[in-house]
Protein backbone atom coordinates (compact mmCIF):
# COMPACT_ATOMS: atom_id res chain seq x y z
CA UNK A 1 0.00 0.00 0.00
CA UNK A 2 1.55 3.74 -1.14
CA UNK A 3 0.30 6.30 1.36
CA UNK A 4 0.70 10.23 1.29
CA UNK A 5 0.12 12.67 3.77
CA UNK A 6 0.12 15.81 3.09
CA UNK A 7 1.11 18.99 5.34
CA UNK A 8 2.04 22.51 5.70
CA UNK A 9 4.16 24.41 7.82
CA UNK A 10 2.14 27.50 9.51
CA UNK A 11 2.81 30.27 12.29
CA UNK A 12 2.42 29.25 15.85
CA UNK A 13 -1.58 30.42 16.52
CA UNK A 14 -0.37 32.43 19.68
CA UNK A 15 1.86 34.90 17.67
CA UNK A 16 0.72 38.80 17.16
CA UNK A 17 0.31 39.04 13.46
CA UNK A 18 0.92 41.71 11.48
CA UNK A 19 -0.20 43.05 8.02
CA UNK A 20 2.97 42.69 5.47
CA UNK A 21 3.95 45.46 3.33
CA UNK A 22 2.24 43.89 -0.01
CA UNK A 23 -0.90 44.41 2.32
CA UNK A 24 -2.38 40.62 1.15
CA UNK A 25 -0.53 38.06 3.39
CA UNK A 26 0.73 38.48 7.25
CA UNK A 27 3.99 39.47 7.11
CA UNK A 28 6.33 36.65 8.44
CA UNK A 29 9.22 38.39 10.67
CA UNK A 30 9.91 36.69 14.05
CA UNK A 31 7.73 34.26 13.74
CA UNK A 32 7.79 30.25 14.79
CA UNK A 33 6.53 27.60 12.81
CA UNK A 34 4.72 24.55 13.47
CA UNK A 35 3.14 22.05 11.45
CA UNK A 36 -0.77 22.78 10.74
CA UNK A 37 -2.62 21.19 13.86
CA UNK A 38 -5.06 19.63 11.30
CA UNK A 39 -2.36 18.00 9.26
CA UNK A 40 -0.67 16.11 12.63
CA UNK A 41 -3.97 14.33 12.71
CA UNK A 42 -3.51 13.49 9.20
CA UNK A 43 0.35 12.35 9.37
CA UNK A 44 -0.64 10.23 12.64
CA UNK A 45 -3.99 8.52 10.70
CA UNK A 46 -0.96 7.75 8.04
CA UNK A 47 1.68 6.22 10.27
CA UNK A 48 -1.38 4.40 11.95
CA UNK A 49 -2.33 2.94 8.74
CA UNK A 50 1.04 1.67 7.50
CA UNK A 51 1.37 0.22 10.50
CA UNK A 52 -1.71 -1.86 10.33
CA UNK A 53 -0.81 -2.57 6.53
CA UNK A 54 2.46 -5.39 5.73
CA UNK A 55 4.99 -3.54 3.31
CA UNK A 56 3.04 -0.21 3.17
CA UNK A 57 4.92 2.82 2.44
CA UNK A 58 4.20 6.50 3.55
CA UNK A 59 5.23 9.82 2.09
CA UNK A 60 5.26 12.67 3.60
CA UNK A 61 4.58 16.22 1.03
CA UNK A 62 5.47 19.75 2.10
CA UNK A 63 5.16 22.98 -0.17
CA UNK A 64 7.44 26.17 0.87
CA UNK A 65 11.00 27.14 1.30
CA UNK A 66 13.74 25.13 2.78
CA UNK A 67 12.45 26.58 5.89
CA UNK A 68 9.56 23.87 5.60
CA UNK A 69 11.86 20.75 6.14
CA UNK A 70 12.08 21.21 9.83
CA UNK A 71 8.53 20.70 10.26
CA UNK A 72 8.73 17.43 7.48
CA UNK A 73 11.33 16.27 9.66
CA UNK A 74 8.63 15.67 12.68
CA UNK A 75 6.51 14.01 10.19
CA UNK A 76 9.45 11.88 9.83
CA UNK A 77 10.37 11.32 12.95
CA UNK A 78 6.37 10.45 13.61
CA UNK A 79 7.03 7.40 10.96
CA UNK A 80 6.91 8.48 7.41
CA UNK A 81 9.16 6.72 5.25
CA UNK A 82 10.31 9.70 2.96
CA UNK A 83 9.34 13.34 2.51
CA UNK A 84 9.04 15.43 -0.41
CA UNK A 85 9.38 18.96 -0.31
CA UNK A 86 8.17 21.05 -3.37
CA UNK A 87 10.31 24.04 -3.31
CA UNK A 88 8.02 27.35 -3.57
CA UNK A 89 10.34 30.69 -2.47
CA UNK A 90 6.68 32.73 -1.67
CA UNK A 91 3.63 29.89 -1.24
CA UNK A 92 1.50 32.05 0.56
CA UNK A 93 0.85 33.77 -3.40
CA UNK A 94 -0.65 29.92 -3.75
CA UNK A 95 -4.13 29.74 -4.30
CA UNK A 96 -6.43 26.04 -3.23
CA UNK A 97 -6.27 25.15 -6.89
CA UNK A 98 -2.87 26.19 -7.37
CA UNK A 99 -1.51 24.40 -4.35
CA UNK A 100 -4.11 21.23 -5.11
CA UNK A 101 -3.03 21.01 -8.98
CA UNK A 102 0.59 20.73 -7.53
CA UNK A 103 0.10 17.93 -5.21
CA UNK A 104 -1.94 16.66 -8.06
CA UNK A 105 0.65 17.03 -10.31
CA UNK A 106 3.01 15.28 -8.43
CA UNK A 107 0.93 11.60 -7.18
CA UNK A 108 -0.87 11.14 -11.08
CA UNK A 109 1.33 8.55 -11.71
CA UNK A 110 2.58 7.42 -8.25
CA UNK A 111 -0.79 5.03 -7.43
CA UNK A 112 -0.91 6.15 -4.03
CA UNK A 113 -3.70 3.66 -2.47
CA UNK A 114 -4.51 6.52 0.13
CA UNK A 115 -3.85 9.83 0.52
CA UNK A 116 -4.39 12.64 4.08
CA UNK A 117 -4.71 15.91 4.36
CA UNK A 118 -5.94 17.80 7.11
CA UNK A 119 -9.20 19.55 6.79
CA UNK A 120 -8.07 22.59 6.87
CA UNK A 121 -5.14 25.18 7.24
CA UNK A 122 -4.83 27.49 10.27
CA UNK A 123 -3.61 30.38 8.17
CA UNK A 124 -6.00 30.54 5.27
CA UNK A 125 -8.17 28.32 6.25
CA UNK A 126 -10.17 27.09 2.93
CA UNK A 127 -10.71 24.02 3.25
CA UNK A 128 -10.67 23.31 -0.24
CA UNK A 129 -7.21 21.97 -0.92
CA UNK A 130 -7.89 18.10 0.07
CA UNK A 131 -11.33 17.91 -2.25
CA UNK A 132 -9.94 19.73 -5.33
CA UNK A 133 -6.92 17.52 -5.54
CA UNK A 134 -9.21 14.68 -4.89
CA UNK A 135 -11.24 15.58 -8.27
CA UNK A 136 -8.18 16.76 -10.18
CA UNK A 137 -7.03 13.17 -9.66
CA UNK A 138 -10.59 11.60 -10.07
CA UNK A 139 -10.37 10.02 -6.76
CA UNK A 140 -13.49 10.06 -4.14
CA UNK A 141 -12.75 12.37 -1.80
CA UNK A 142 -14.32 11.53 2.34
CA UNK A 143 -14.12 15.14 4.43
CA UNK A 144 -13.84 16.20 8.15
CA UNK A 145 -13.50 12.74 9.06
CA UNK A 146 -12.90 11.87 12.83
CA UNK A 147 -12.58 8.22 12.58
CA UNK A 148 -11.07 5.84 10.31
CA UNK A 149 -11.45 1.76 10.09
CA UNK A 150 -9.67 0.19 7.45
CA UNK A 151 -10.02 -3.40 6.49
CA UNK A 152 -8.30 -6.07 4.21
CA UNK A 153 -10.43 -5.62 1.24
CA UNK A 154 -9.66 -2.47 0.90
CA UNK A 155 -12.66 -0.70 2.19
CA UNK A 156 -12.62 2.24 4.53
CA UNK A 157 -15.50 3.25 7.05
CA UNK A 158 -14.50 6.99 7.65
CA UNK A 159 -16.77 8.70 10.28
CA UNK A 160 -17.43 12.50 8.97
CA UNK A 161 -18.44 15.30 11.44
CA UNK A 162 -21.55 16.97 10.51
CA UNK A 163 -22.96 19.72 11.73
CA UNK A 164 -24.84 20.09 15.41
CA UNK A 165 -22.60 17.05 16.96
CA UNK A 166 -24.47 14.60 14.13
CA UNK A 167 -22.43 12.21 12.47
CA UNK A 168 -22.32 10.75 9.00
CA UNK A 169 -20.66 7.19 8.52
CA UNK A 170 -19.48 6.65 5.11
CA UNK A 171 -17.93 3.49 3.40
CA UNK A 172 -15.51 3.98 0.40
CA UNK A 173 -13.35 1.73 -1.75
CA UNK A 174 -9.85 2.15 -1.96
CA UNK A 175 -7.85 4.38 -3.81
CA UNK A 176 -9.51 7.47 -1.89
CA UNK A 177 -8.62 11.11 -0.28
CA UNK A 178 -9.68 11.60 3.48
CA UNK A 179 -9.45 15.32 4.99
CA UNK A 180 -8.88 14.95 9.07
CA UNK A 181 -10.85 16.71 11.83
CA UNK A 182 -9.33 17.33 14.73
CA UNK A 183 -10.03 14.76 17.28
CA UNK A 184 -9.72 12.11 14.47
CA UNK A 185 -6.60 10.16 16.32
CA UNK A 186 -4.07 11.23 19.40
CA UNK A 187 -0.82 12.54 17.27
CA UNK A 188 1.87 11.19 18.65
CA UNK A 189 5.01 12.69 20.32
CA UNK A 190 8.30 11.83 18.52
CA UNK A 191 11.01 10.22 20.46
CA UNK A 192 14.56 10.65 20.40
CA UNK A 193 15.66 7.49 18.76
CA UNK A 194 12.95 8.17 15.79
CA UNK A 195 14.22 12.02 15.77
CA UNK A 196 17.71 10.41 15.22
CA UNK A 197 16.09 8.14 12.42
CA UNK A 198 14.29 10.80 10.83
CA UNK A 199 17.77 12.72 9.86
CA UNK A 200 18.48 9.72 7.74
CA UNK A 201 15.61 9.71 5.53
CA UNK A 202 15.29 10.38 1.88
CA UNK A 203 14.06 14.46 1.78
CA UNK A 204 13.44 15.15 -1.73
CA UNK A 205 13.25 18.21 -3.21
CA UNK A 206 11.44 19.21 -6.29
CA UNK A 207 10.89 22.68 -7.91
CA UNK A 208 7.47 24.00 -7.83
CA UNK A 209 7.78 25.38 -11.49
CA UNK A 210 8.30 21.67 -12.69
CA UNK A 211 4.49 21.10 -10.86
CA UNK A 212 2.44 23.69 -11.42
CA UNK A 213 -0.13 22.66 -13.98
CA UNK A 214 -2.93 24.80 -13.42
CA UNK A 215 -3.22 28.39 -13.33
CA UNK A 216 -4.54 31.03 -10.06
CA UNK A 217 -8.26 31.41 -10.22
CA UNK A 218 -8.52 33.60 -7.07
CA UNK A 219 -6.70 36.60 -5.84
CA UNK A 220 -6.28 37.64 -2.42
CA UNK A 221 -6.90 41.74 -2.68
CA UNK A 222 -6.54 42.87 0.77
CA UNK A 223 -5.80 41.50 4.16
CA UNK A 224 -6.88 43.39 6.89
CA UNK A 225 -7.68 43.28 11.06
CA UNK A 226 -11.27 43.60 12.01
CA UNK A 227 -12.18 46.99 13.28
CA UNK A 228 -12.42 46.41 16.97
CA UNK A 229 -16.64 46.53 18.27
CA UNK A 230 -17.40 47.81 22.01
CA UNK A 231 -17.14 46.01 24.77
CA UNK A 232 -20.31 44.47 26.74
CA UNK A 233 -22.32 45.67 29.49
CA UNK A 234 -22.79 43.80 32.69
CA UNK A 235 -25.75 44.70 34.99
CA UNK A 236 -26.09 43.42 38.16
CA UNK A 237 -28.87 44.69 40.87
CA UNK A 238 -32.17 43.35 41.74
CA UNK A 239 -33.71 41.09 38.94
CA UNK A 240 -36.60 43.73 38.70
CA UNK A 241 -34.10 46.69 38.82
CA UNK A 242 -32.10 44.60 35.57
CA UNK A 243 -35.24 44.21 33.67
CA UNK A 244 -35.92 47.84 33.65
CA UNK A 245 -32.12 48.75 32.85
CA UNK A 246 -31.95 46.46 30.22
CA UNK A 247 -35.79 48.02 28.29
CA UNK A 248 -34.22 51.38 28.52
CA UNK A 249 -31.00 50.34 27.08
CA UNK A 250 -33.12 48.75 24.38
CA UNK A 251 -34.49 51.82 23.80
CA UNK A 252 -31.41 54.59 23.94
CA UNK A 253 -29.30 51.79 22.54
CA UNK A 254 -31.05 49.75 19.59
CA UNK A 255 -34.16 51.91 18.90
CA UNK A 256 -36.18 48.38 18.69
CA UNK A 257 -38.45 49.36 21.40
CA UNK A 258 -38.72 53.27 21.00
């Protein structure tokens, strides 16, 4: 069985972003990088796999600079076999189809059985990536799942989140592309001796240029903050004393009872 996983390297969530100077993108200065929380779920649903499945082999795939091989390395270290990193100098000027006909690009003719991504990035947050690649490589495509059974003839029963807590259980036939939820498994911690391992794996890199078979169709015109909105009020008193506070505030405040 061929398995890929595919990640990307994002800012730590915690960090006070800033506007760059091309005003589209967040501008990238002192920064630390992580891999995307949704994509660890993905990477450990890989390693999980091919190591239910004899002989199976798992890639790992990483788009960026040579700054994104530190976080490929954990995906390593986690238990994929090999990584590949397509080299892009600016991949936040990557649209979903652009990055998705690039990994698309790249597993045509590779007959990966399976492939993971995580839902959804932190940074942009689309969630469009996974399906478009899946339909650019005519594979069916499960989404959001949070649990994964595979079994020996090649079927899959992928548990998708739904909306209100409901839950849709799907079945699918293998070769398929699963997007992971978060909750889906419990990512594992690297140790030491698989750290040491991971330095020793093949890391492939491959321009993006020699990828990219599809051209932009979005553009990202302006990024911007949210203007801040006023704070809320807290009453406290009597509960009759609140109830006539809050019908004049209604009134002076919304107009919906004047």
């Amino acid at each position: 069985m061929k398995i890929l996983v595919c990640i990307k390297q994002v800012p730590d969530m915690e960090a006070k972003f800033k506007i760059d100077a091309s005003g589209t993108w967040y501008d990238n200065t002192d920064l630390a990088w992580r891999m995307n929380e949704y994509d660890e779920y993905g990477v450990e649903q890989a390693v999980q796999l091919k190591e239910q499945v004899a002989e199976a082999d798992c890639t790992v795939l990483c788009i960026g600079t040579d700054r994104v091989k530190e976080t490929m390395k954990k995906a390593l270290a986690m238990g994929c076999d090999r990584g590949v990193h397509i080299d892009h100098a600016n991949p936040a000027t990557l649209e979903p189809y652009e990055i998705a006909g690039i990994i698309s690009s790249f597993a045509k003719d590779k007959d990966f059985d399976v492939i993971f991504t995580g839902m959804q990035s932190q940074d942009r947050g689309s969630a469009q990536v996974g399906v478009l690649t899946a339909e650019m490589l005519s594979l069916p495509s499960v989404s959001t799942i949070v649990d994964f059974a595979f079994s020996d003839d090649r079927v899959v029963k992928a548990k998708r989140e739904l909306e209100g807590g409901i839950k849709a259980l799907v079945t699918v036939t293998l070769p398929a592309l699963f997007t992971c939820q978060l909750g889906l498994n419990s990512p594992r911690y690297p140790t030491l001796p698989n750290i040491m391992k991971a330095k020793k794996k093949e890391l492939l890199t491959i321009p993006a240029s020699e990828l990219q078979a599809v051209e932009a169709r979005q553009e990202t015109i302006k990024a911007f903050v949210p203007e801040k909105k006023g704070g809320g009020l807290v009453l406290e008193g009597d509960v009759s004393e609140l109830a006539d506070k809050v019908i004049q505030l209604l009134k002076e405040k919304t107009g919906v009872l004047a």
